[in-house]
Protein backbone atom coordinates (compact mmCIF):
# COMPACT_ATOMS: atom_id res chain seq x y z
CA UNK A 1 6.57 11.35 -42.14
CA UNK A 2 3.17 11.12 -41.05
CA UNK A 3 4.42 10.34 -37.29
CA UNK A 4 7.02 12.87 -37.19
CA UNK A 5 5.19 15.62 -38.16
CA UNK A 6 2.44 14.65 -35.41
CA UNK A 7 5.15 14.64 -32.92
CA UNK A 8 6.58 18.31 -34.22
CA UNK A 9 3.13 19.51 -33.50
CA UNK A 10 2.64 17.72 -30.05
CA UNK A 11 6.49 19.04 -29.21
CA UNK A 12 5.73 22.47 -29.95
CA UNK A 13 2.27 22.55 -28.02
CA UNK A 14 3.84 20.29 -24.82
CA UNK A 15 6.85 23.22 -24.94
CA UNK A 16 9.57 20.80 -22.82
CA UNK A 17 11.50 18.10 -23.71
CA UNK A 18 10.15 14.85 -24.94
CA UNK A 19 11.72 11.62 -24.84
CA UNK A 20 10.86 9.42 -27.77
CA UNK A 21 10.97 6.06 -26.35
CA UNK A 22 10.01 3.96 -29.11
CA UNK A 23 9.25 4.80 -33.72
CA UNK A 24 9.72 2.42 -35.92
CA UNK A 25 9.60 -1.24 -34.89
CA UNK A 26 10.61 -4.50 -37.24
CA UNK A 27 8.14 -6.96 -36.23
CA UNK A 28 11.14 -9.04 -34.85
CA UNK A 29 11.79 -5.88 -32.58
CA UNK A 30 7.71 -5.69 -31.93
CA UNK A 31 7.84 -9.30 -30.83
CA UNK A 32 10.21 -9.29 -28.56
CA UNK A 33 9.01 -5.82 -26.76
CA UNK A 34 5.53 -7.59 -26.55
CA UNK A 35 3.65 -5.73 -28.87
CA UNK A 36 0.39 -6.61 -30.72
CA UNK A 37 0.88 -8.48 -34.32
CA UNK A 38 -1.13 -4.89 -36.02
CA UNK A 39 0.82 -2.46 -33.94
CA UNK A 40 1.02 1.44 -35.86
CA UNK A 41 4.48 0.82 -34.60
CA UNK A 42 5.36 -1.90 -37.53
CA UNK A 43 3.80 0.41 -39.84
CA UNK A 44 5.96 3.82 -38.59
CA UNK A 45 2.65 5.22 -37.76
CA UNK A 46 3.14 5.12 -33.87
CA UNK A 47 5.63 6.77 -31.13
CA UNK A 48 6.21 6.19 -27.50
CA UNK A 49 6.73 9.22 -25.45
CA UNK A 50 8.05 10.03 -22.16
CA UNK A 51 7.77 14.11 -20.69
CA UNK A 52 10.92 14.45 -19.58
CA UNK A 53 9.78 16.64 -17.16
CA UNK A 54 7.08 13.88 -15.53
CA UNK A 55 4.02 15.44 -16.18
CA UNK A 56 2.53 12.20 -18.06
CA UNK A 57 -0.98 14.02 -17.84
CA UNK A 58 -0.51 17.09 -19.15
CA UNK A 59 1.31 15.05 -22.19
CA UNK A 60 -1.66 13.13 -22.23
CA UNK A 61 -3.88 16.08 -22.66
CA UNK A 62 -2.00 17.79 -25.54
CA UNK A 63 -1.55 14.34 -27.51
CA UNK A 64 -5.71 14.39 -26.87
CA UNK A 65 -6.10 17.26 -28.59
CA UNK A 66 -4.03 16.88 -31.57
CA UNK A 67 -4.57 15.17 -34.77
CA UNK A 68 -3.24 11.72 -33.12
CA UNK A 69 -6.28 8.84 -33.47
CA UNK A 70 -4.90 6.24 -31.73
CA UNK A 71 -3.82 7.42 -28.33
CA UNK A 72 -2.40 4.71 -25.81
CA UNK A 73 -2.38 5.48 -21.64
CA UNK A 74 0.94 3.81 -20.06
CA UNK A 75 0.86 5.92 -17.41
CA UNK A 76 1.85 3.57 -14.63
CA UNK A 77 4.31 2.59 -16.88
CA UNK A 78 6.17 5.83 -17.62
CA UNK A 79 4.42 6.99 -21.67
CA UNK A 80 1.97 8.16 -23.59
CA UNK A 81 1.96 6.18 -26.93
CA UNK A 82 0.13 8.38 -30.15
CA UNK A 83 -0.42 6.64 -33.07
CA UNK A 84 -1.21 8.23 -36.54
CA UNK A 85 -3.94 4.65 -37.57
CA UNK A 86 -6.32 5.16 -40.27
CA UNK A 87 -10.36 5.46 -39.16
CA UNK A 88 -11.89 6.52 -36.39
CA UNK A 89 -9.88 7.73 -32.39
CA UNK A 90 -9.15 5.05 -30.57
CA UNK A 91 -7.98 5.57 -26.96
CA UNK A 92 -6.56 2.83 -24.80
CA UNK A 93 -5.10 1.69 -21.22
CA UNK A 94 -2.22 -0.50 -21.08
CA UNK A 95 -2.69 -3.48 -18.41
């Protein structure tokens, strides 16, 4: 709940279509897409998002400046990934 609500406010703030890419992952599922054995995604805490209009930075931006405190940069690779972890922001790059 915690994620989709986060996402309803980053939606209505972004005001154009966003692709969700990737919620809830199985750690099976997490495995195989490469992600890290704590990943918010296991936990339903995280989302994957694509603008579907291409602005990646200006998604960027709004997901900054909401209540999101684990904020991912996959840029290069087409999302933004929010997370909704407990403690303090953490924002990354993806390699």
């Amino acid at each position: 709940m915690k994620a989709a609500k986060g996402f309803g406010k980053i939606r209505d703030q972004y005001g154009s279509a966003i692709q969700i890419t990737s919620g809830y992952r199985p750690p099976h599922i997490n495995r195989q897409q490469g992600g890290v054995r704590d990943s918010q995604h296991i936990q339903g805490l995280a989302i994957d998002l694509d603008p579907l209009d291409g602005n990646l930075q200006r998604l960027f931006q709004v997901c900054r400046a909401s209540d999101c405190t684990g904020l991912g940069r996959g840029m290069h690779r087409g999302f933004v990934h929010c997370d909704w972890r407990p403690g303090n922001r953490v924002v990354f790059d993806y390699s």
